[in-house]
Protein backbone atom coordinates (compact mmCIF):
# COMPACT_ATOMS: atom_id res chain seq x y z
CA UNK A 1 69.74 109.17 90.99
CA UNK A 2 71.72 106.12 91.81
CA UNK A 3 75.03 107.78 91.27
CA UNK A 4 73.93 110.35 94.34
CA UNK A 5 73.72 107.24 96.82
CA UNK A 6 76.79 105.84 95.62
CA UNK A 7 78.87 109.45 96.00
CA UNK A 8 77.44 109.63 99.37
CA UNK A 9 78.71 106.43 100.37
CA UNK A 10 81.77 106.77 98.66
CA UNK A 11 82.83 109.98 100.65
CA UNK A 12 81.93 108.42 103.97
CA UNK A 13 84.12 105.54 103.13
CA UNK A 14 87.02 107.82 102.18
CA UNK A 15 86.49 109.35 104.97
CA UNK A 16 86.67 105.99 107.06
CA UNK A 17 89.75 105.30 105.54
CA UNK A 18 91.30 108.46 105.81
CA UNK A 19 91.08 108.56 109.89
CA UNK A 20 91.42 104.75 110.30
CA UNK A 21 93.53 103.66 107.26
CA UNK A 22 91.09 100.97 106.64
CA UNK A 23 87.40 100.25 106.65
CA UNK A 24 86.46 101.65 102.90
CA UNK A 25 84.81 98.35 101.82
CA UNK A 26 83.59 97.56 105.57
CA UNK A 27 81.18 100.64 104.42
CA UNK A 28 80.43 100.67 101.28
CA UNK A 29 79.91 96.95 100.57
CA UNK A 30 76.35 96.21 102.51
CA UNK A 31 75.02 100.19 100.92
CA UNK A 32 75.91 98.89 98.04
CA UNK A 33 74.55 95.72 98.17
CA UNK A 34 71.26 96.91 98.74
CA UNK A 35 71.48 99.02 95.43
CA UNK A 36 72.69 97.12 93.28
CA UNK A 37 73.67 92.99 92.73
CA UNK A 38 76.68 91.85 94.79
CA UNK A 39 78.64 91.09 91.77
CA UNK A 40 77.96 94.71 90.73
CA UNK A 41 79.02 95.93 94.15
CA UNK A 42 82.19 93.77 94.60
CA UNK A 43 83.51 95.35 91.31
CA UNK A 44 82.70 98.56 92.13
CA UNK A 45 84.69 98.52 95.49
CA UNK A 46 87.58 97.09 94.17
CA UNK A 47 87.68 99.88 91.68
CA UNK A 48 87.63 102.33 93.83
CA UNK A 49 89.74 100.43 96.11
CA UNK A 50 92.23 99.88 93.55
CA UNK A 51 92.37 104.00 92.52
CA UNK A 52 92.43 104.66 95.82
CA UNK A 53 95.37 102.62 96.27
CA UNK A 54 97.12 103.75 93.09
CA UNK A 55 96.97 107.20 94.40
CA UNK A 56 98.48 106.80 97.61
CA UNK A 57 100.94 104.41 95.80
CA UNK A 58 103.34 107.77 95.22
CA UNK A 59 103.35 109.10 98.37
CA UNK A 60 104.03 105.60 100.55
CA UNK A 61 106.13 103.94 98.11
CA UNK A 62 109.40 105.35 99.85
CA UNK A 63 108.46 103.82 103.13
CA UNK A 64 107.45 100.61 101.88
CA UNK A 65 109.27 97.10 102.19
CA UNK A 66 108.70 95.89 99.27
CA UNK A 67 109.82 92.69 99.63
CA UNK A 68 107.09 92.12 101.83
CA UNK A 69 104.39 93.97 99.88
CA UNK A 70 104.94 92.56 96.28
CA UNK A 71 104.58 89.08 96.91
CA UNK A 72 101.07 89.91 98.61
CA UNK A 73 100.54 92.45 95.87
CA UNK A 74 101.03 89.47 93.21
CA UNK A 75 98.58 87.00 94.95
CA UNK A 76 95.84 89.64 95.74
CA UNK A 77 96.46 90.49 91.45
CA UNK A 78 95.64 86.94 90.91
CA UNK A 79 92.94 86.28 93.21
CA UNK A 80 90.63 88.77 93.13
CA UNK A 81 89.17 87.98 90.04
CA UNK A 82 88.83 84.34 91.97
CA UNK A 83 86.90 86.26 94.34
CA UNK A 84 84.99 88.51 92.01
CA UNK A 85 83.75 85.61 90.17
């Protein structure tokens, strides 16, 4: 039943980020943390982070500077594996 705490979590974070634009992580990581190893955890919300982000890609992709956001983009690509590990 460890998916059911996850969900849970998972759609109060959305819905964090949907109202703030930010905050996902901020609560899922300790929840998760307490379920599983932080490793585990850290992977999973940058997962979900990263789908989450892919889907709003579309729909903000007109409005963004990009040559702001890709070099940013690029080092966050490189480094979170950094971080992972």
């Amino acid at each position: 039943m460890l998916w059911l705490e996850f969900t849970a979590v998972t759609l109060l974070a959305g819905a964090v980020l949907g109202f703030t634009g930010f905050g996902g992580a901020l609560v899922m990581a300790p929840v998760f943390m307490t379920l599983v190893d932080p490793l585990t955890a850290t992977a999973i919300i940058l997962i979900v982070n990263a789908v989450v982000g892919l889907a709003n890609l579309r729909q903000v992709g007109a409005e963004t500077d990009w040559s702001i956001a890709k070099p940013l983009a690029i080092a966050a690509c490189i480094t979170s594996p950094i971080g992972v590990w």
